[in-house]
PDB file of N, CA and C in Angstrom:
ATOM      1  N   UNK A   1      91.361  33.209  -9.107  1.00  0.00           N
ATOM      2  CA  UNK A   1      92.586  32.489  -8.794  1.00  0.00           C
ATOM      3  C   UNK A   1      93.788  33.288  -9.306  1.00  0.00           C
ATOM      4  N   UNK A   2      95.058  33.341  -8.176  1.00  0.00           N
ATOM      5  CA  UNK A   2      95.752  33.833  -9.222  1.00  0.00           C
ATOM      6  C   UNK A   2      96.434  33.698 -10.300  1.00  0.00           C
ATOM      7  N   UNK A   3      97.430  34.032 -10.696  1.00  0.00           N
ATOM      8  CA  UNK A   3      98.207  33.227 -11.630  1.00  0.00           C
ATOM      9  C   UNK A   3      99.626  32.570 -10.997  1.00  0.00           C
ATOM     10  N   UNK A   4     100.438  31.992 -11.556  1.00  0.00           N
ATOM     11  CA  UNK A   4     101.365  31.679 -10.823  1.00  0.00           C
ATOM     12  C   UNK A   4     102.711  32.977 -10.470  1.00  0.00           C
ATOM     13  N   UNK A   5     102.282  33.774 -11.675  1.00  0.00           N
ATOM     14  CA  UNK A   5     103.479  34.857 -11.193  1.00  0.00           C
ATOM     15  C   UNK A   5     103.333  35.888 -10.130  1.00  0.00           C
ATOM     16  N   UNK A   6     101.837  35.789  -9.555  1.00  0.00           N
ATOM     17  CA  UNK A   6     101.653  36.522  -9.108  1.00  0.00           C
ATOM     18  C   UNK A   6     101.900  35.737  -7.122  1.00  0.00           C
ATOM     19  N   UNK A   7     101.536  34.840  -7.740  1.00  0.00           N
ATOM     20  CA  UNK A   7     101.883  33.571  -6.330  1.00  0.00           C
ATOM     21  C   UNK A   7     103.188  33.096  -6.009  1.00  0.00           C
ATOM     22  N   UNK A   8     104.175  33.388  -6.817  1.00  0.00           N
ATOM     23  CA  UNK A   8     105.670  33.521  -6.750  1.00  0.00           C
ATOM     24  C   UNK A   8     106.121  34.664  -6.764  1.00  0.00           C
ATOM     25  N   UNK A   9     105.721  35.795  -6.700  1.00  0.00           N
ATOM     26  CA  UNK A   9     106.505  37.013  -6.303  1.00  0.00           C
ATOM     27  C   UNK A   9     105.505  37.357  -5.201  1.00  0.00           C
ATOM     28  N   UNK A  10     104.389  36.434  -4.548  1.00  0.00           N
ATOM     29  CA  UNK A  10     104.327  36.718  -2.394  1.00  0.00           C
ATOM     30  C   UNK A  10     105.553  36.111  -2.380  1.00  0.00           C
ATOM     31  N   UNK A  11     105.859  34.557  -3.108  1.00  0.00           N
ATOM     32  CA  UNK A  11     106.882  33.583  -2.187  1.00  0.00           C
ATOM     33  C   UNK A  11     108.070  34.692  -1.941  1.00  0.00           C
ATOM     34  N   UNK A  12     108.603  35.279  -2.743  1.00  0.00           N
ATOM     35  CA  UNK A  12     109.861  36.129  -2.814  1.00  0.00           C
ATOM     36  C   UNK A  12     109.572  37.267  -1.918  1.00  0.00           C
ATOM     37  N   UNK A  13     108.276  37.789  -1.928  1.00  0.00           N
ATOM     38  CA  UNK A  13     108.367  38.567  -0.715  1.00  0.00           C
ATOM     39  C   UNK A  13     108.422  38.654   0.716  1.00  0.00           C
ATOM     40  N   UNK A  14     107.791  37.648   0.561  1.00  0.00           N
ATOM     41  CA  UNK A  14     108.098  36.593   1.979  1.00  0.00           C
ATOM     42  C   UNK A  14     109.384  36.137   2.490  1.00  0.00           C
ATOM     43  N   UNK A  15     110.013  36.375   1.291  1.00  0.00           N
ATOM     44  CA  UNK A  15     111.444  35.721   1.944  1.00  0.00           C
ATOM     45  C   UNK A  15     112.360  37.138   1.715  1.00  0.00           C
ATOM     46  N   UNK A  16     112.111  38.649   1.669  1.00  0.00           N
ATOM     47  CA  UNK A  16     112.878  39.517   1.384  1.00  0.00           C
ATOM     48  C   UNK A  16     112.756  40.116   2.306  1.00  0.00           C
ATOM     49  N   UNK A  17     112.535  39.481   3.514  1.00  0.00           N
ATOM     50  CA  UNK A  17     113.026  39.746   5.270  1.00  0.00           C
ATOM     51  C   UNK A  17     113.853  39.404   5.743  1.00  0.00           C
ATOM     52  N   UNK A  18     114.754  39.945   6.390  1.00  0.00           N
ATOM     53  CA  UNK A  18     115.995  39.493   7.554  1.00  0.00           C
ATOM     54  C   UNK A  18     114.976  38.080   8.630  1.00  0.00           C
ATOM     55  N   UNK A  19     114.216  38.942   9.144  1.00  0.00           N
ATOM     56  CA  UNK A  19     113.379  38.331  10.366  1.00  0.00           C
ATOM     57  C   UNK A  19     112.421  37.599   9.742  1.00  0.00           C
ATOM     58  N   UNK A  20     111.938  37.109   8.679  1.00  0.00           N
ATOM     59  CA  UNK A  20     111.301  35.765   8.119  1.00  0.00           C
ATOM     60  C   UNK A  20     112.178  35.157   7.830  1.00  0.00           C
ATOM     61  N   UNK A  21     113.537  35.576   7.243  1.00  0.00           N
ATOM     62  CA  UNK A  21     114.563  34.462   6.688  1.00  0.00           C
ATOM     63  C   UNK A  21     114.762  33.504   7.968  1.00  0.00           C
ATOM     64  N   UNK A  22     115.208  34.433   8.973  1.00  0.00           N
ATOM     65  CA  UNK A  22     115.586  33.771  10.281  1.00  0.00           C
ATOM     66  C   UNK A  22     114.763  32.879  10.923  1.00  0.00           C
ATOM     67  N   UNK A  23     113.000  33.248  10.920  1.00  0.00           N
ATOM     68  CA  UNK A  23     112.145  32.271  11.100  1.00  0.00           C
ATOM     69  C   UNK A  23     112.058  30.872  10.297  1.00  0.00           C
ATOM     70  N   UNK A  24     112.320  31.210   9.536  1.00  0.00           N
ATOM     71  CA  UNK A  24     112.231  29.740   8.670  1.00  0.00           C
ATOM     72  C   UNK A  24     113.194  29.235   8.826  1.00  0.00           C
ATOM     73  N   UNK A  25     114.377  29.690   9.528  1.00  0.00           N
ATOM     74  CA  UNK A  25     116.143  28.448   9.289  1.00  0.00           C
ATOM     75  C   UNK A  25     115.344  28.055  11.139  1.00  0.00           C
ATOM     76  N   UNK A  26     114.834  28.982  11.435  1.00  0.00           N
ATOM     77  CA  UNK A  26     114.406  28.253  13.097  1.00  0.00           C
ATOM     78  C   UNK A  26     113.529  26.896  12.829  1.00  0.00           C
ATOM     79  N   UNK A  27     112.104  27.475  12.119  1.00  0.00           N
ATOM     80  CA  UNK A  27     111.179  26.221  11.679  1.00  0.00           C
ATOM     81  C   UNK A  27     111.633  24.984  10.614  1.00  0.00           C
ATOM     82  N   UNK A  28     113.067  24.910  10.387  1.00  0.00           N
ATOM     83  CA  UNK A  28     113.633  24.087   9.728  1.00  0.00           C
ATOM     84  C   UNK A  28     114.146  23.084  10.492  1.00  0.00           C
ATOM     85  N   UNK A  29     114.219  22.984  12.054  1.00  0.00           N
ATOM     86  CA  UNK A  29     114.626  22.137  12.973  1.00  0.00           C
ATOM     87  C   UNK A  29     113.474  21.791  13.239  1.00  0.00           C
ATOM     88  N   UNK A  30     112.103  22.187  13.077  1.00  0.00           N
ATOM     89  CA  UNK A  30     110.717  21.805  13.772  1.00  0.00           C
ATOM     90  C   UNK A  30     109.964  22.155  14.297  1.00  0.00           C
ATOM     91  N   UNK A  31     108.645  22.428  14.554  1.00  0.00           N
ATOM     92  CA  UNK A  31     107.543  23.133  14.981  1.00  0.00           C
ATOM     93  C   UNK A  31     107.858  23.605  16.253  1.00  0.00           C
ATOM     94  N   UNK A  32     107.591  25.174  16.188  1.00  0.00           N
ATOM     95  CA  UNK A  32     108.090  25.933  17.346  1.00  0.00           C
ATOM     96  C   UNK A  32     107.327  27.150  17.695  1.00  0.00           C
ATOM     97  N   UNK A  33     106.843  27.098  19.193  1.00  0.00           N
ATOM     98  CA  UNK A  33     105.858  28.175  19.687  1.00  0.00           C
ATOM     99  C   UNK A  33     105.699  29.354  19.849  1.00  0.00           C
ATOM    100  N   UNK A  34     104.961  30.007  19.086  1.00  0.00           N
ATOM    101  CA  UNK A  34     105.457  31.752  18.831  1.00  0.00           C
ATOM    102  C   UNK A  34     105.970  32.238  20.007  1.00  0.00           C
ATOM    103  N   UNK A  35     106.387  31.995  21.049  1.00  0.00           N
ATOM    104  CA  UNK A  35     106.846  32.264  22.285  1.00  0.00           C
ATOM    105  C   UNK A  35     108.636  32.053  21.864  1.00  0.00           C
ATOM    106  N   UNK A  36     108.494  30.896  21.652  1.00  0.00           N
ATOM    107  CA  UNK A  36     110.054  30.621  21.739  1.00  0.00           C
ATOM    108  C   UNK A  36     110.877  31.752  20.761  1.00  0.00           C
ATOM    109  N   UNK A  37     110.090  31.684  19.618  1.00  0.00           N
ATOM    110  CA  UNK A  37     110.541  32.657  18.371  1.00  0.00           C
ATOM    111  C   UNK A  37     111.057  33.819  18.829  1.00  0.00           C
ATOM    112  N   UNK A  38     109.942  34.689  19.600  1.00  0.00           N
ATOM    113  CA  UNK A  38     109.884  35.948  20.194  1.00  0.00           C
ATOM    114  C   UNK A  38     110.747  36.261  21.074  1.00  0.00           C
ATOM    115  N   UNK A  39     111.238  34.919  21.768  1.00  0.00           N
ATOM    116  CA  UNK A  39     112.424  34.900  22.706  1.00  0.00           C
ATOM    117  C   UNK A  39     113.899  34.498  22.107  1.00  0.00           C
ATOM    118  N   UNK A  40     113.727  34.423  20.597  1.00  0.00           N
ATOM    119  CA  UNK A  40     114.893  34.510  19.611  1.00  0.00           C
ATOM    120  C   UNK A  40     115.334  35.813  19.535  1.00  0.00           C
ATOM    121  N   UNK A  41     114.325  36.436  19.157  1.00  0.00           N
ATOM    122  CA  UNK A  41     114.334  37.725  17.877  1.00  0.00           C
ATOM    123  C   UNK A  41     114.160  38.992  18.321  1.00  0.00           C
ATOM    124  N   UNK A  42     114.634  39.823  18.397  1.00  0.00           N
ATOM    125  CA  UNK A  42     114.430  41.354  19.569  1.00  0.00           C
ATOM    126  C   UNK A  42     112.883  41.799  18.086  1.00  0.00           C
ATOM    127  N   UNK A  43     112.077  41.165  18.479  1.00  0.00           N
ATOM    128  CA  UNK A  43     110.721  41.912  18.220  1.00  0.00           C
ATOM    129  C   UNK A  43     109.804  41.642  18.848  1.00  0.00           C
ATOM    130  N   UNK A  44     108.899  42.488  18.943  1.00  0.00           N
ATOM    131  CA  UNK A  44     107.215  42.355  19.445  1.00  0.00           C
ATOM    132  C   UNK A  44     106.116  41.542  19.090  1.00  0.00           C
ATOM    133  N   UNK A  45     105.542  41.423  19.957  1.00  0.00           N
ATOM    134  CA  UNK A  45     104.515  40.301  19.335  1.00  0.00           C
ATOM    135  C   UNK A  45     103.648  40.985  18.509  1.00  0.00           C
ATOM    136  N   UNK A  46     103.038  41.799  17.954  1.00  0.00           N
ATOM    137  CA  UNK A  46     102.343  42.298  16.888  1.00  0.00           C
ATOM    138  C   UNK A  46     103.842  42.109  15.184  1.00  0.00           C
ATOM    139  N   UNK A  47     104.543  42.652  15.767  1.00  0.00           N
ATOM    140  CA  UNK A  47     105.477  42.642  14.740  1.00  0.00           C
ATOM    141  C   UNK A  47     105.740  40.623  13.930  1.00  0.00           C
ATOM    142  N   UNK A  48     106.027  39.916  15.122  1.00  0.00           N
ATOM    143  CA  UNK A  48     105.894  38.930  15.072  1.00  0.00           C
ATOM    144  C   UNK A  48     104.446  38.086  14.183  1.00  0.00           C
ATOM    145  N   UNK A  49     103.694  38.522  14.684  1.00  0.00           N
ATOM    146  CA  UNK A  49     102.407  37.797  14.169  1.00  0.00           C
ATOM    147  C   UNK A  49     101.960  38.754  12.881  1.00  0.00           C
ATOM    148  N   UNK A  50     102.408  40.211  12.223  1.00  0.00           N
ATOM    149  CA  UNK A  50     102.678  40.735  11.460  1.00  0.00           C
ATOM    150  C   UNK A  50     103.597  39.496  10.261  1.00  0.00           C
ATOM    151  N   UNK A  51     104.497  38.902  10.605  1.00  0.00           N
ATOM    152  CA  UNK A  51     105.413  38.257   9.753  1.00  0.00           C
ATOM    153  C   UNK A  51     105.284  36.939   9.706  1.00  0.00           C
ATOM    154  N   UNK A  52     104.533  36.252  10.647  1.00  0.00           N
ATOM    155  CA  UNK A  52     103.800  34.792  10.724  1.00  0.00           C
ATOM    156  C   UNK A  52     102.399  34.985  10.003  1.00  0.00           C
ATOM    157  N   UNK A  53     101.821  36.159   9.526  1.00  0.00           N
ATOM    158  CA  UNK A  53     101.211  36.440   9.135  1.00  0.00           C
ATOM    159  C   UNK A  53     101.103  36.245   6.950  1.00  0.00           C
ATOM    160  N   UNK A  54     102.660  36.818   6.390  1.00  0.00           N
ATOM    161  CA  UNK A  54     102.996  36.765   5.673  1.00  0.00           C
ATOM    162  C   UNK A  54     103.449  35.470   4.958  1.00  0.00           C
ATOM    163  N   UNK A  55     104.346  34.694   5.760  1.00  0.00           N
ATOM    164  CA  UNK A  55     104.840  33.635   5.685  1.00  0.00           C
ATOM    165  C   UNK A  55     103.414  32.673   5.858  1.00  0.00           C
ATOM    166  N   UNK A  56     102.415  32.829   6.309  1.00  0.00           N
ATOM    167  CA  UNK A  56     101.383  31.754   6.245  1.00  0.00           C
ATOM    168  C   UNK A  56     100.562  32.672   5.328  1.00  0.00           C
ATOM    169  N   UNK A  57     100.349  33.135   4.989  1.00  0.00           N
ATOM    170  CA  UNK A  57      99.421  33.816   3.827  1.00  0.00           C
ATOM    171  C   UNK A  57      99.763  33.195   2.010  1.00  0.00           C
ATOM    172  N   UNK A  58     101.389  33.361   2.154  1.00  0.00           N
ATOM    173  CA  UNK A  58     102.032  32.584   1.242  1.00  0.00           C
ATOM    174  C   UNK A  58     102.461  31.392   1.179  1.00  0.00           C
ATOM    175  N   UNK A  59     102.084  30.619   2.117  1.00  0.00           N
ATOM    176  CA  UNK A  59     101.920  29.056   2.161  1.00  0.00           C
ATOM    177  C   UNK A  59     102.980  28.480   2.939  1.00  0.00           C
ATOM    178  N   UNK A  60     104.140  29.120   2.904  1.00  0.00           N
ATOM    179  CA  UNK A  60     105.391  28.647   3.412  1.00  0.00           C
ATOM    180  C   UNK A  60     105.254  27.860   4.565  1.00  0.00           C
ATOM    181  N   UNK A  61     104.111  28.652   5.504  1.00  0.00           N
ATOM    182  CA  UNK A  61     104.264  28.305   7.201  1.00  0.00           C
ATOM    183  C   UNK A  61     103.121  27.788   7.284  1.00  0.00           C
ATOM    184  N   UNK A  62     102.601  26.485   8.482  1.00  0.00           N
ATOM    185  CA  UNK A  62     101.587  26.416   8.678  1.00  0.00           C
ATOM    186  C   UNK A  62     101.357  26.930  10.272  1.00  0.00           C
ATOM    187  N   UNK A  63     100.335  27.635  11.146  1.00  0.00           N
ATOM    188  CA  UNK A  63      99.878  27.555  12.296  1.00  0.00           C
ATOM    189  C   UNK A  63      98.777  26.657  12.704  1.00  0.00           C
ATOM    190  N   UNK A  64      98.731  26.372  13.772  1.00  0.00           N
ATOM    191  CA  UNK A  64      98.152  25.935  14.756  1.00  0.00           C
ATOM    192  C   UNK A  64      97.840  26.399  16.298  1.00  0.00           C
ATOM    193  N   UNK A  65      96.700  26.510  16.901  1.00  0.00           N
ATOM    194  CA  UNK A  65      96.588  27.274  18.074  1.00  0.00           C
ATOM    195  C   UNK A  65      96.626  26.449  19.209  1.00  0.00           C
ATOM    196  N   UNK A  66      97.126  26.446  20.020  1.00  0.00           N
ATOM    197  CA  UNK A  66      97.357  25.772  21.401  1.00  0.00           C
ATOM    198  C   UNK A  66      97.239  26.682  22.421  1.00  0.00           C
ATOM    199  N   UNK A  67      96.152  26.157  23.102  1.00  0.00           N
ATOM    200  CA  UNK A  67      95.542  27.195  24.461  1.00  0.00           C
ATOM    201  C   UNK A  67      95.588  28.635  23.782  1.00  0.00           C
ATOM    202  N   UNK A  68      96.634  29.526  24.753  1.00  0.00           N
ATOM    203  CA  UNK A  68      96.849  31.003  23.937  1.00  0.00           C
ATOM    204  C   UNK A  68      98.170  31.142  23.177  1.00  0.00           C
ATOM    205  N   UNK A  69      98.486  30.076  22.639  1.00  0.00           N
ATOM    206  CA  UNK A  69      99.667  30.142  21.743  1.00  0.00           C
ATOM    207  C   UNK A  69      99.373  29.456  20.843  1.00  0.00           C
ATOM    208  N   UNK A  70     100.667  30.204  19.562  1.00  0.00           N
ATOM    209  CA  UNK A  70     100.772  29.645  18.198  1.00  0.00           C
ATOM    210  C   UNK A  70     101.565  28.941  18.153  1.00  0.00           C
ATOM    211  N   UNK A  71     101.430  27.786  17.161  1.00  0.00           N
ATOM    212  CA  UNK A  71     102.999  26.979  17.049  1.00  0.00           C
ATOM    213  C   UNK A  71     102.664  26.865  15.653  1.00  0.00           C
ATOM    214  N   UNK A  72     103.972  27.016  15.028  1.00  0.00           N
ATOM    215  CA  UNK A  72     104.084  27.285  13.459  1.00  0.00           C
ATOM    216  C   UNK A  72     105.545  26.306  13.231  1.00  0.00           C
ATOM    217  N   UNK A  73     105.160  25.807  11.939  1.00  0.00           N
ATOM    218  CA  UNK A  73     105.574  24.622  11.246  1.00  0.00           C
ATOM    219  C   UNK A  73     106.024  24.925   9.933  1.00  0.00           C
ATOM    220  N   UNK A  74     106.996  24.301   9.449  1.00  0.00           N
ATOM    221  CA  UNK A  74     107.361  24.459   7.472  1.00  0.00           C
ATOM    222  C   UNK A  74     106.161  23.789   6.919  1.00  0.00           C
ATOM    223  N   UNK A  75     105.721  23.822   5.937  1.00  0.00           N
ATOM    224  CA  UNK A  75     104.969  23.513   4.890  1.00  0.00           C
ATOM    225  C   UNK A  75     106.237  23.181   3.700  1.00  0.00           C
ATOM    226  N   UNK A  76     106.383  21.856   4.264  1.00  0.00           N
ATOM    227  CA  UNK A  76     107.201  21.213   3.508  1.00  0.00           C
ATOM    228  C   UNK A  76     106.665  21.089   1.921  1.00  0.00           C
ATOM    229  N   UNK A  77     105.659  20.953   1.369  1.00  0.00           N
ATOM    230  CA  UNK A  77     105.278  20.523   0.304  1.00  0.00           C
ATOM    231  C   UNK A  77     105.506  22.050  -0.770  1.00  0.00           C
ATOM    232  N   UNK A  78     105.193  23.102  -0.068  1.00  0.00           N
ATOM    233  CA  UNK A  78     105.213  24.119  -0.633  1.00  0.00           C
ATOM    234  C   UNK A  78     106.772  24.926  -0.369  1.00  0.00           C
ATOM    235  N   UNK A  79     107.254  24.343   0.574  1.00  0.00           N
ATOM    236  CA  UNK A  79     108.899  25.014   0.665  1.00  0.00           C
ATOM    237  C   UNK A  79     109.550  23.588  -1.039  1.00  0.00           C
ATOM    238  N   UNK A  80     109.154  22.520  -1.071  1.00  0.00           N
ATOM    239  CA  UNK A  80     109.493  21.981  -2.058  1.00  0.00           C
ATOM    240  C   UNK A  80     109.467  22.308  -3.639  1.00  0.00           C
ATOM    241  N   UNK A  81     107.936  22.890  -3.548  1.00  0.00           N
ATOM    242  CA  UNK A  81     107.746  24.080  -4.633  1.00  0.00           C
ATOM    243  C   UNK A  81     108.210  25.277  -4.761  1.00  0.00           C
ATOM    244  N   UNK A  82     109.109  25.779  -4.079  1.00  0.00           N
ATOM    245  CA  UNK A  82     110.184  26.871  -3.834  1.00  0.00           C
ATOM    246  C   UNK A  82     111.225  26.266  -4.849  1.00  0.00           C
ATOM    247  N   UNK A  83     111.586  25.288  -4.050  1.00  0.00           N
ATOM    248  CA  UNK A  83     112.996  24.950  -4.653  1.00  0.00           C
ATOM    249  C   UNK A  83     113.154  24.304  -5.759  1.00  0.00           C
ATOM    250  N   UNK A  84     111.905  24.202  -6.612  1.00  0.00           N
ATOM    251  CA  UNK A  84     111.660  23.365  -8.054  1.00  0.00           C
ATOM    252  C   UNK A  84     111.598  24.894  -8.779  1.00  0.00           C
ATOM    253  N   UNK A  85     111.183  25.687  -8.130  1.00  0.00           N
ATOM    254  CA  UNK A  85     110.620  26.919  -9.000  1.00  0.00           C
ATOM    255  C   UNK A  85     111.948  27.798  -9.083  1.00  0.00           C
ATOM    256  N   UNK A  86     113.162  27.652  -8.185  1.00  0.00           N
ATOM    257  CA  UNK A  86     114.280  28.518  -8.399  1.00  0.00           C
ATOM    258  C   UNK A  86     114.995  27.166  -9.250  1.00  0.00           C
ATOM    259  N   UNK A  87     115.107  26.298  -9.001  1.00  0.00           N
ATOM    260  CA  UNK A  87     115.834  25.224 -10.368  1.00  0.00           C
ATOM    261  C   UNK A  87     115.546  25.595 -11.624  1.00  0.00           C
ATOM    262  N   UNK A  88     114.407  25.839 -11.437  1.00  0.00           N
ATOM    263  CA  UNK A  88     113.604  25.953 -13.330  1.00  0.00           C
ATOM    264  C   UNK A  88     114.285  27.734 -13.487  1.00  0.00           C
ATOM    265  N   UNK A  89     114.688  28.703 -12.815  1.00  0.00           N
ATOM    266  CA  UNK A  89     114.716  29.966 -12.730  1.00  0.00           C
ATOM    267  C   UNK A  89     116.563  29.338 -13.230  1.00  0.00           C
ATOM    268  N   UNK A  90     116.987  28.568 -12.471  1.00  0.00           N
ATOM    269  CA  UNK A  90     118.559  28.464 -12.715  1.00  0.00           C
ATOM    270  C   UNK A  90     119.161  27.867 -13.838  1.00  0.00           C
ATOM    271  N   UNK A  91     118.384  26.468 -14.203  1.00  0.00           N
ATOM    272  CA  UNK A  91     118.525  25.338 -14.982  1.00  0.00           C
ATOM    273  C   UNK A  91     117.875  25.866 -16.547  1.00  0.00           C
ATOM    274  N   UNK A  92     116.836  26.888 -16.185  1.00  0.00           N
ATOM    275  CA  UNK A  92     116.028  27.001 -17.404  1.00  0.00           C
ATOM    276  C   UNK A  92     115.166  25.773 -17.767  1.00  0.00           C
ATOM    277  N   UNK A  93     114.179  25.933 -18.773  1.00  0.00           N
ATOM    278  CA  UNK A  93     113.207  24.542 -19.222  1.00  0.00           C
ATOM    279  C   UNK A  93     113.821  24.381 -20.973  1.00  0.00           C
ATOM    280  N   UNK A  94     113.175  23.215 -21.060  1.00  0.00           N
ATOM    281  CA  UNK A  94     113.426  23.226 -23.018  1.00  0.00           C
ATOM    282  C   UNK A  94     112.891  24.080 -24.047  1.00  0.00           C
ATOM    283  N   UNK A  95     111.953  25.360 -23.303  1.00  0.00           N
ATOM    284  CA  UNK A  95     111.573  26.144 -24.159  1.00  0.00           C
ATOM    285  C   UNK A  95     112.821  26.882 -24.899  1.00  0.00           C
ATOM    286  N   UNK A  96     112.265  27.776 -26.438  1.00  0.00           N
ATOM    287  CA  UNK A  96     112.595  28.547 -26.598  1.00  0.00           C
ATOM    288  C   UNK A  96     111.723  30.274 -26.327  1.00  0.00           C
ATOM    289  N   UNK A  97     112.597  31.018 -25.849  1.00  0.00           N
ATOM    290  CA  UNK A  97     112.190  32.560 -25.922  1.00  0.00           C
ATOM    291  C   UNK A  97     111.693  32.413 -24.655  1.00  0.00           C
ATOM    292  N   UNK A  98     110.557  32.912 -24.659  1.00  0.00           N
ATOM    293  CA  UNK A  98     109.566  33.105 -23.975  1.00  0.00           C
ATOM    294  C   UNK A  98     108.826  32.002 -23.107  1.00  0.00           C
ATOM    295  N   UNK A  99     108.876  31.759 -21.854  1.00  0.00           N
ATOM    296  CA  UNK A  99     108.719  30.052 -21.772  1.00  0.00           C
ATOM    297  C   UNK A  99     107.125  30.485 -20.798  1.00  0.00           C
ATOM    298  N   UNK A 100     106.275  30.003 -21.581  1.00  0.00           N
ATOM    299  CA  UNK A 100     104.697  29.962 -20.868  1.00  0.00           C
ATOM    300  C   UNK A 100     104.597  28.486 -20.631  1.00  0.00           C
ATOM    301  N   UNK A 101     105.424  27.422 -20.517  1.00  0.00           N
ATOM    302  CA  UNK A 101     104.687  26.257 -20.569  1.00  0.00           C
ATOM    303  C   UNK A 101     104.409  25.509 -19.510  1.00  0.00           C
ATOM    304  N   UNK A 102     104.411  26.224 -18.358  1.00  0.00           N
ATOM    305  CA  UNK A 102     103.975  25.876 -16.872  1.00  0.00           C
ATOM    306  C   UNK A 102     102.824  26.793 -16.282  1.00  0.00           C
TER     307      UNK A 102
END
């Protein structure tokens, strides 16, 4: 298993794309068919499923297959754990020094 630092710096890599950032403000209106995406974004479908690849590896995205298409979704529960994990990065916790207590 990993550890958590190692499972929060995929999340950050995942998001240190132009063209994943942009996928996810798309999948933030609602589940949408790797077709439509592709007809957003001046890329290829290998390139594409290259980066739907990333973003669901690191939990962010979920897929689903329909006939010969993908349709990919937020993973709300884990985009929620994003935004608890940059609070605690902003807000800090009640530790002192060194904070292991998560």
């Amino acid at each position: 298993m990993e550890n958590k630092y190692v499972q929060n710096a995929n999340l950050f890599k995942a998001l240190s794309d132009p063209n994943r950032l942009m996928i996810l403000e798309m999948l933030s209106d609602g589940e949408l068919c790797a077709c439509k995406i592709l007809d957003a974004l001046d890329i290829t479908q290998p390139t594409l499923s290259h980066h739907m690849k990333i973003l669901c590896d690191c939990g962010l995205v979920n897929a689903t297959r329909e006939g010969k298409w993908m349709h990919y979704s937020i993973e709300a529960e884990n985009i929620q754990k994003l935004k608890m994990l940059l609070n605690d990065i902003i807000e800090g916790c009640s530790c002192k020094g060194v904070c292991l207590c998560k």
